[in-house]
Protein backbone atom coordinates (compact mmCIF):
# COMPACT_ATOMS: atom_id res chain seq x y z
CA UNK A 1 320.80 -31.17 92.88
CA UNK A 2 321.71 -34.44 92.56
CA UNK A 3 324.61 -35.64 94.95
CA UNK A 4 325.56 -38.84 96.70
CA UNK A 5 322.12 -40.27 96.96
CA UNK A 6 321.97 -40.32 92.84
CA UNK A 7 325.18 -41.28 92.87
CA UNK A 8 324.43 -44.42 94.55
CA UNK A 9 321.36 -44.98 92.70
CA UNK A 10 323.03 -45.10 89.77
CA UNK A 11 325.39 -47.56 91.04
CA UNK A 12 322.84 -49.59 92.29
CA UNK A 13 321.52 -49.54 88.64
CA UNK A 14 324.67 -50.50 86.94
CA UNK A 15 325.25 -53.42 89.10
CA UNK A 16 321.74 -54.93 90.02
CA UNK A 17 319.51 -54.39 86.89
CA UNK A 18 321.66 -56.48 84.47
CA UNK A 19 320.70 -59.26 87.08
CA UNK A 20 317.24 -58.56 86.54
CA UNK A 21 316.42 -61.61 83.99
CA UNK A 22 319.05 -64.40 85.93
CA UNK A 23 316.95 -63.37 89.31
CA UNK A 24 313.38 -63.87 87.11
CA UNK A 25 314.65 -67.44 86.03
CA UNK A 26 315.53 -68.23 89.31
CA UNK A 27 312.75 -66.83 91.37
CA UNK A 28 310.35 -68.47 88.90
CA UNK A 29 311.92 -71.81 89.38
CA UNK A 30 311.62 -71.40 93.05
CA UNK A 31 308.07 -70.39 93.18
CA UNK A 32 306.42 -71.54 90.01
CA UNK A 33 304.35 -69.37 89.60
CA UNK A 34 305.13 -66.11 87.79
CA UNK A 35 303.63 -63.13 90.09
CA UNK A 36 305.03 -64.90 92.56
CA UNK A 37 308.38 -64.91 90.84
CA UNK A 38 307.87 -61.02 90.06
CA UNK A 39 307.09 -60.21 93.79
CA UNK A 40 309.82 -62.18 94.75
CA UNK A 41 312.24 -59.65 92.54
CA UNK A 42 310.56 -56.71 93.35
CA UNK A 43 311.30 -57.50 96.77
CA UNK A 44 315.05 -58.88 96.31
CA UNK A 45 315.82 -55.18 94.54
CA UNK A 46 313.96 -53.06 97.87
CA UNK A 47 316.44 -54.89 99.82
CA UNK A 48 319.34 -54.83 98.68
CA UNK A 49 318.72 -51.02 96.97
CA UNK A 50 317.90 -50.70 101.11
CA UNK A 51 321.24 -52.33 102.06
CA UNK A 52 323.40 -51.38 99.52
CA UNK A 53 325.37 -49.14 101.88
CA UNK A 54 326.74 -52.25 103.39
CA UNK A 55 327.74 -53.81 99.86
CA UNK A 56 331.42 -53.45 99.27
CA UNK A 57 332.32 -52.51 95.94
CA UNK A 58 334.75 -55.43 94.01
CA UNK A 59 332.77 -58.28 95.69
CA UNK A 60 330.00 -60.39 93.73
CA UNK A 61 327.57 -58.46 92.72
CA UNK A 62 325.54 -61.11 91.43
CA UNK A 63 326.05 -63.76 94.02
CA UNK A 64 324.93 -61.01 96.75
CA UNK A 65 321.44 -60.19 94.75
CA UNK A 66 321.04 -64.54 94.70
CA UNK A 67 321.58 -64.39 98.08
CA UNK A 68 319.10 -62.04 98.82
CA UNK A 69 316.62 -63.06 96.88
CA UNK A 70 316.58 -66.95 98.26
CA UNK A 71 317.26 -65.48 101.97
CA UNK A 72 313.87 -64.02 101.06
CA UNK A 73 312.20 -66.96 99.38
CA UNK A 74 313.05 -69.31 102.87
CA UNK A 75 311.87 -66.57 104.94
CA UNK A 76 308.48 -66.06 103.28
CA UNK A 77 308.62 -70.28 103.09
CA UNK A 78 309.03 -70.39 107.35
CA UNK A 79 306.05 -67.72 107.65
CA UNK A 80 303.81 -69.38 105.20
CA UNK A 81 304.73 -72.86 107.01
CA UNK A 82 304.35 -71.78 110.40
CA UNK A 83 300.89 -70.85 109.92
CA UNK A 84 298.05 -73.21 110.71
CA UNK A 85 296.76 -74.88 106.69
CA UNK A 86 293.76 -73.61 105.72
CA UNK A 87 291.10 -75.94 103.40
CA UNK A 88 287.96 -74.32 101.78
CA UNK A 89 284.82 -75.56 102.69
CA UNK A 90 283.07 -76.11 99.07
């Protein structure tokens, strides 16, 4: 079986999961908080595993997956800022 698709995976391995720690660090210093740090990875490695097709081979690996991963962090910052606070009644 295997093919281009595990090709690719295994690409996407090589390159992204030595990053895996350096995107923790920074994640957690964004968030402070550290599920919020994990979720933050887990969702920096769906994307780019989703747009790795449009990563071109030789460029920086690493500063693409930073990218990523803060493009994500200001988006979820706008959504969580545009919404009206909330304050608990007790």
């Amino acid at each position: 079986m295997g093919g281009s698709g595990d090709h690719n995976r295994k690409r996407f391995e090589a390159l992204a999961m030595p990053l895996a720690r350096p995107l923790y660090a920074f994640a957690l210093r964004l968030t402070r908080h550290s599920a919020d740090a994990s979720d933050l990875v887990q969702e920096t490695f769906l994307r780019a595993y989703r747009t790795f097709g449009s990563f071109r081979p030789g460029t920086n690996a690493k500063a693409w997956m930073f990218k990523i991963l803060f493009s994500i962090h200001l988006n979820e910052a706008k959504r969580r800022g545009s919404r009206p606070a909330t304050t608990s009644m007790d």
